[in-house]
N, C-alpha and C. Protein backbone atom coordinates (compact mmCIF):
# COMPACT_ATOMS: atom_id res chain seq x y z
N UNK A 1 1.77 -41.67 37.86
CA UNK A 1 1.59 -41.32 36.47
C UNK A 1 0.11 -41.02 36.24
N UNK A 2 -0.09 -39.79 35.39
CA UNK A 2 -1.59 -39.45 35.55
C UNK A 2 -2.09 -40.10 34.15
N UNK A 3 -3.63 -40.46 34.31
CA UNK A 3 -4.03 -41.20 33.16
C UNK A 3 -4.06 -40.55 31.66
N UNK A 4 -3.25 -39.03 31.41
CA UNK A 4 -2.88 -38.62 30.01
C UNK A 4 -1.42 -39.66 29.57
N UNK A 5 -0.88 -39.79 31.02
CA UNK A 5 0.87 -40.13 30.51
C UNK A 5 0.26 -41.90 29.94
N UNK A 6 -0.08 -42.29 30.77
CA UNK A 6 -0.40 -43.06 30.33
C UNK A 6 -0.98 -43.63 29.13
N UNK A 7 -2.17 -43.57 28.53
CA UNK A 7 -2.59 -43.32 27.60
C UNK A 7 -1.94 -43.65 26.89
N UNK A 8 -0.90 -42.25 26.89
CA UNK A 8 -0.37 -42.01 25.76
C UNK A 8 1.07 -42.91 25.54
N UNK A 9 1.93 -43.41 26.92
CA UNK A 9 2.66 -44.59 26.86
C UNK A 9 2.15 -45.90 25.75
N UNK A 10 1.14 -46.13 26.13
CA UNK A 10 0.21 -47.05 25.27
C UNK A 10 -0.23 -47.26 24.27
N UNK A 11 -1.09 -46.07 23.46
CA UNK A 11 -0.58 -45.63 22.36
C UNK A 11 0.84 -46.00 21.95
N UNK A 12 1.85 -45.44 22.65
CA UNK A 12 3.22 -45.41 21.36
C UNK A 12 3.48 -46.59 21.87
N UNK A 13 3.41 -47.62 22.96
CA UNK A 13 3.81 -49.12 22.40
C UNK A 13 3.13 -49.87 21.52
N UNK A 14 1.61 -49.34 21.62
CA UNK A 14 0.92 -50.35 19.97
C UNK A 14 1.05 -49.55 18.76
N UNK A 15 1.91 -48.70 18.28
CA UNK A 15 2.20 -47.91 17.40
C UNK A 15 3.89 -48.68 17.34
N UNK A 16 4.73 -48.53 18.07
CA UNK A 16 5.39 -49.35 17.92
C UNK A 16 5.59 -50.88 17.83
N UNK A 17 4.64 -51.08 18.12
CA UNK A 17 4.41 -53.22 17.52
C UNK A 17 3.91 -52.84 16.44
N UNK A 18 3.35 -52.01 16.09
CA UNK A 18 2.86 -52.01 14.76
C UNK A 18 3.79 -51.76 13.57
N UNK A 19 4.63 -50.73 13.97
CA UNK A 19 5.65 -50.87 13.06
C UNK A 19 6.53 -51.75 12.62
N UNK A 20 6.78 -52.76 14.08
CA UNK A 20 7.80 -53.51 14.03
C UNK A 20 7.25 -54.69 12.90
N UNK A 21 5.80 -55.28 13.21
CA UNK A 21 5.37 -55.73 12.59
C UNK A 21 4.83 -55.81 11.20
N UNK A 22 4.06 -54.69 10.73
CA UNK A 22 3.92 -54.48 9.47
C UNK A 22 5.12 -53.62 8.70
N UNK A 23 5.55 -52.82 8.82
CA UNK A 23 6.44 -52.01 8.20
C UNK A 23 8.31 -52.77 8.13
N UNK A 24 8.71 -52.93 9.25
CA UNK A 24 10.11 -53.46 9.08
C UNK A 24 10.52 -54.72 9.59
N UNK A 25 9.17 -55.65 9.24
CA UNK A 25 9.17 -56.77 10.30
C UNK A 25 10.23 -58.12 9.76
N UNK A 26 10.53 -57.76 8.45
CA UNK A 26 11.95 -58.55 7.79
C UNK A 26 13.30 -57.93 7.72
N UNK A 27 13.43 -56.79 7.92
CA UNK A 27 14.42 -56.00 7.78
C UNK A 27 15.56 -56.03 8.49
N UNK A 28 16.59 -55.99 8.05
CA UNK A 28 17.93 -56.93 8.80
C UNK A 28 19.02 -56.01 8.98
N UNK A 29 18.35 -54.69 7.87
CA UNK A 29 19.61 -53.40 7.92
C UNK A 29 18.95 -52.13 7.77
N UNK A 30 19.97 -51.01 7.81
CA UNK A 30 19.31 -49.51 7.80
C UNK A 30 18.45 -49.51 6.35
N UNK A 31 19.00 -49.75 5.34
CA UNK A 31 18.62 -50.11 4.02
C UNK A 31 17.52 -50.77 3.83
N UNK A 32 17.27 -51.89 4.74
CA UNK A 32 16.13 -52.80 4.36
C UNK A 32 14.71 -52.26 5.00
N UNK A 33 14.87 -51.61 6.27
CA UNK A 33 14.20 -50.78 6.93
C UNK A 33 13.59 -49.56 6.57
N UNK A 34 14.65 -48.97 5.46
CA UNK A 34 13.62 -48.10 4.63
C UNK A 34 12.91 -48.41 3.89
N UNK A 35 13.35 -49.28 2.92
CA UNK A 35 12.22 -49.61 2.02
C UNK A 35 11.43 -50.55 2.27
N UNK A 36 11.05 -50.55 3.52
CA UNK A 36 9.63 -51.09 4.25
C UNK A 36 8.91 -50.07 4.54
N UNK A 37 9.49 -49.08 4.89
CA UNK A 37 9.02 -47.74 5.09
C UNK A 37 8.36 -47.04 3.63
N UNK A 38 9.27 -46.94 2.86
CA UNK A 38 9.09 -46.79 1.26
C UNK A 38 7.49 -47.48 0.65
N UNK A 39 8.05 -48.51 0.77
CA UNK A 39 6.44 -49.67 0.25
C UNK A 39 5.15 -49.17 1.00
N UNK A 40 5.44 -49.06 2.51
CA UNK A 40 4.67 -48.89 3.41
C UNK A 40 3.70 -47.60 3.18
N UNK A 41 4.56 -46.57 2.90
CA UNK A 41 3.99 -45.41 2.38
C UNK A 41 3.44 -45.06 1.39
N UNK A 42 4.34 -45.92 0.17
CA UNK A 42 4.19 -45.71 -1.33
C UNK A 42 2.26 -46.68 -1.22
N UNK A 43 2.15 -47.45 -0.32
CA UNK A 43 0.41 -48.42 -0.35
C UNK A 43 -0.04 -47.79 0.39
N UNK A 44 0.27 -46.86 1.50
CA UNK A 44 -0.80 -46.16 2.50
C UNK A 44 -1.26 -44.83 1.91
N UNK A 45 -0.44 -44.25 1.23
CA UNK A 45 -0.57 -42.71 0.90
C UNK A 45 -1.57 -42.28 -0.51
N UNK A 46 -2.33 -41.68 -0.32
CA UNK A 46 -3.19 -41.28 -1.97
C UNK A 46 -2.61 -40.06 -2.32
N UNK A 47 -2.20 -40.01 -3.07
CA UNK A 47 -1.84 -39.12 -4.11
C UNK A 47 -2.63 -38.82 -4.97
N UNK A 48 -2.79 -37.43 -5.23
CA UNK A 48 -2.24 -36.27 -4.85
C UNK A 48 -2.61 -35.44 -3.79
N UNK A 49 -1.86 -34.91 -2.79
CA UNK A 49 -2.49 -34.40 -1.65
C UNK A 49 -1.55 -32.63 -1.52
N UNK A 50 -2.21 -32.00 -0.35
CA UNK A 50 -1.46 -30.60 -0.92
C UNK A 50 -1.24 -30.97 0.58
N UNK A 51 0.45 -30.19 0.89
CA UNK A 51 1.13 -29.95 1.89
C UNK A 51 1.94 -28.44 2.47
N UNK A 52 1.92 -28.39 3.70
CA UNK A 52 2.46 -26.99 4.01
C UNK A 52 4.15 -27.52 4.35
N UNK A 53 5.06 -26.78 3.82
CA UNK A 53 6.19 -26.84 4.63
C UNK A 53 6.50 -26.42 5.76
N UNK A 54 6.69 -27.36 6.81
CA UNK A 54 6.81 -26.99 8.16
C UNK A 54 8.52 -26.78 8.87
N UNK A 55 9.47 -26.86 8.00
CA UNK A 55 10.86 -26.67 8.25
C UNK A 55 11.68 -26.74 6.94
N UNK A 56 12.46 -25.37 7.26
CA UNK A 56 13.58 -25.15 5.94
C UNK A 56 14.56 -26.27 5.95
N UNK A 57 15.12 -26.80 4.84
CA UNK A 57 16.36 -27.97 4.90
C UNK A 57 17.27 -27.27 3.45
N UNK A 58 18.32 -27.23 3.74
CA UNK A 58 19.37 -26.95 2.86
C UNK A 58 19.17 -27.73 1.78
N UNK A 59 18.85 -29.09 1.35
CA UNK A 59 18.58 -29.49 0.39
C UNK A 59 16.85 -29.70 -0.25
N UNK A 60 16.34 -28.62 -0.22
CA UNK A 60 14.73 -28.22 -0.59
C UNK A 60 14.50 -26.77 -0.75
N UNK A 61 14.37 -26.48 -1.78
CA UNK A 61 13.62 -25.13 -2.19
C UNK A 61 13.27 -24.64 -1.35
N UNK A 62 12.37 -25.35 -0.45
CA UNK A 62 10.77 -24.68 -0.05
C UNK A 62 11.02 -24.31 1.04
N UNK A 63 10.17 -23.10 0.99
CA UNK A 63 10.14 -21.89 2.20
C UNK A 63 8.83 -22.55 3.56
N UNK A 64 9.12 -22.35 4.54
CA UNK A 64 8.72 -22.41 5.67
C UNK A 64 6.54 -21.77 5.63
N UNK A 65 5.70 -22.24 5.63
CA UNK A 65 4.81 -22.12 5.18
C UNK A 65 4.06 -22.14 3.80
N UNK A 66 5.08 -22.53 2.81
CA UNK A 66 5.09 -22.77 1.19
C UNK A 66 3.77 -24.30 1.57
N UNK A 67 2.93 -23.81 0.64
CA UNK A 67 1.97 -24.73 0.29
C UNK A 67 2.54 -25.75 -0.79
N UNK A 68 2.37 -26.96 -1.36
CA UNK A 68 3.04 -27.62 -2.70
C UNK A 68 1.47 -28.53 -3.23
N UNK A 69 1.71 -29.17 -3.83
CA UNK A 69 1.25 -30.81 -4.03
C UNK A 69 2.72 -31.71 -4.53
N UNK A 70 1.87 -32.65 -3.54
CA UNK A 70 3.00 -33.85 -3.22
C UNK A 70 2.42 -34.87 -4.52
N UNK A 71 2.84 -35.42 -5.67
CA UNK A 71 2.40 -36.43 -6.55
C UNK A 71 2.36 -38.03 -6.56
N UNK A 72 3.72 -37.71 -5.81
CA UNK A 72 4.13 -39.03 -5.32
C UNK A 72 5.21 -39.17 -4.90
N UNK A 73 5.14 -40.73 -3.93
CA UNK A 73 6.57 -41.32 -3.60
C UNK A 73 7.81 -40.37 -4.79
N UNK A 74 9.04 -40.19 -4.27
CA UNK A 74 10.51 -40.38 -5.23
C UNK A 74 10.51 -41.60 -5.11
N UNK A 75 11.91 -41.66 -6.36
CA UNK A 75 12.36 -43.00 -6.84
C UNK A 75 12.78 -43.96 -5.50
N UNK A 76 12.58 -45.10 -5.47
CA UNK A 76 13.28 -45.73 -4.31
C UNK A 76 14.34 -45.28 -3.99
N UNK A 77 15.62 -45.24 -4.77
CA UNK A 77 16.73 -44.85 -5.01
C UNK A 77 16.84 -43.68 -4.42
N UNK A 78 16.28 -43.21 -4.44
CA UNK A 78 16.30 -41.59 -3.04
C UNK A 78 15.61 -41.55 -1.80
N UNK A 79 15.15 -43.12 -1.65
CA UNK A 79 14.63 -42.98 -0.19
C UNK A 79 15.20 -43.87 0.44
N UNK A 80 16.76 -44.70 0.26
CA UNK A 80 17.55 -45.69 0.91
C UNK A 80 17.91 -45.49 2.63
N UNK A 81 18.11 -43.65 2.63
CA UNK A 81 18.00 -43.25 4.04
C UNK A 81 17.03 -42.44 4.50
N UNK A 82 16.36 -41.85 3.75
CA UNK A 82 15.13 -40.78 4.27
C UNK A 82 14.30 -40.90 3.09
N UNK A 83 12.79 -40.58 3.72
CA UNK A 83 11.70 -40.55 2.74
C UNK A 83 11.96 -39.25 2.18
N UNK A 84 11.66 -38.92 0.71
CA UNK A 84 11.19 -38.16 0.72
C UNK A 84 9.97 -38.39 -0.58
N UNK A 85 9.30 -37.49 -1.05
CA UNK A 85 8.48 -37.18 -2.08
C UNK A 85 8.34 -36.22 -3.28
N UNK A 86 7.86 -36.89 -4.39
CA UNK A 86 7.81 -35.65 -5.66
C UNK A 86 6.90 -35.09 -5.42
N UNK A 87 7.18 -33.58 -5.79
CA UNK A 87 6.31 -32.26 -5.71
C UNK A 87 6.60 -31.61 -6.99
N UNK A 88 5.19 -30.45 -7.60
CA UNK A 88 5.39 -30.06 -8.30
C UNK A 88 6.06 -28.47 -7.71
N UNK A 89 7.09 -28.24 -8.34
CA UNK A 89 7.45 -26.79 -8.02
C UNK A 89 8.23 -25.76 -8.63
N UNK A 90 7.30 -24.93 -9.29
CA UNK A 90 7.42 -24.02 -10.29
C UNK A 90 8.06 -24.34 -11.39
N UNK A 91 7.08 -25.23 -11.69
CA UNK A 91 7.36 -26.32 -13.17
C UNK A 91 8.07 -27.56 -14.04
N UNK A 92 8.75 -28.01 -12.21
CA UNK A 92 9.68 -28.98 -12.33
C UNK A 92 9.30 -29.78 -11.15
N UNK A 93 9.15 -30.90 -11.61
CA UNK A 93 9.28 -32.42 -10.39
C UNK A 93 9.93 -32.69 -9.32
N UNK A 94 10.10 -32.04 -8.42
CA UNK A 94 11.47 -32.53 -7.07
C UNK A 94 11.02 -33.56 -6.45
N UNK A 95 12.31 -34.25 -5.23
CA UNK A 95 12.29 -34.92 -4.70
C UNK A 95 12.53 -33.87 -3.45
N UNK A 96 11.78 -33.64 -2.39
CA UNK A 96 11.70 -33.38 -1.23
C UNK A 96 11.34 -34.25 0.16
N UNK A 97 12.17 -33.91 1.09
CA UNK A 97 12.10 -34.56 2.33
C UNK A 97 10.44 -34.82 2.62
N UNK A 98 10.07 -35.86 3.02
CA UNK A 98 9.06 -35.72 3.41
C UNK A 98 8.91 -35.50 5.16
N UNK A 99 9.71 -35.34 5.60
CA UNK A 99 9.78 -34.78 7.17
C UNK A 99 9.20 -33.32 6.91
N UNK A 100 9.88 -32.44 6.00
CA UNK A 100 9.35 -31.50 5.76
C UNK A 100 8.01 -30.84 5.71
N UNK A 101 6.89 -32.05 5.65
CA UNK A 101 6.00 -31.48 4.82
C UNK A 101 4.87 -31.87 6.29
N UNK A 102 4.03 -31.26 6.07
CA UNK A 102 2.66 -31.59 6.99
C UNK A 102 1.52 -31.36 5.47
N UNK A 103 0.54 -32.52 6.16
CA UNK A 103 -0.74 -32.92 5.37
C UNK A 103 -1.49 -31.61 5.25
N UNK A 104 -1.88 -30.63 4.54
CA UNK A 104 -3.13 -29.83 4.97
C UNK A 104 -4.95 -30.43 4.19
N UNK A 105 -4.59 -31.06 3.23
CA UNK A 105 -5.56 -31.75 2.53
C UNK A 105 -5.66 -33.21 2.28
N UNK A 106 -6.26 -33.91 2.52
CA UNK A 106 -6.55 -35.04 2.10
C UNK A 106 -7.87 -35.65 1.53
N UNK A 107 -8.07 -36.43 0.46
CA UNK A 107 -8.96 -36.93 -0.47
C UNK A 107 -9.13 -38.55 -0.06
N UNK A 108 -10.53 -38.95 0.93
CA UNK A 108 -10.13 -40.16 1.25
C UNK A 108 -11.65 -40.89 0.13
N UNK A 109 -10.89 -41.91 -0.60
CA UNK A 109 -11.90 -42.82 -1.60
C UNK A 109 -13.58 -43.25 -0.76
């Protein structure tokens, strides 16, 4: 194994203790596991940030290189199985996947 594979093995096992630990480290079901994920994001993430769409999904407007701003977390209630996030888009509030989206801007305090 050459010392990139490695590395990078390493990396994703302390990326994975990390998750296990801070993010879903009580979580007992698919349900409880998101909204560790949910919290997790909703305290890590600053809002408002602008994002590119990086993949079309049947349930999202947004076109494949579409720029947005993301405002915030959606309601819990829409992130029980997948994250997603409110965006403003063309004058109305959605809830979009956040798999969808890649960072292009960020504002760090």
């Amino acid at each position: 194994m050459n010392g990139d594979a490695m590395t990078y093995f390493e990396e994703d096992k302390v990326r994975e203790n990390h998750i296990h630990m801070e993010i879903i480290v009580d979580a007992y079901d698919e349900e409880e596991r998101a909204m560790g994920w949910y919290y997790y994001l909703e305290e890590k993430l600053t809002f408002p940030f602008k994002a590119v769409c990086i993949a079309e999904r049947r349930i999202s407007p947004l076109k494949m290189g579409e720029t947005i701003e993301v405002i915030s977390m959606a309601p819990e209630e829409e992130c029980e199985h997948e994250m997603f996030v409110e965006i403003q888009w063309h004058g109305q509030n959605l809830a979009v996947p956040l798999s969808q989206l890649e960072c292009v801007s960020v504002e760090f305090p």
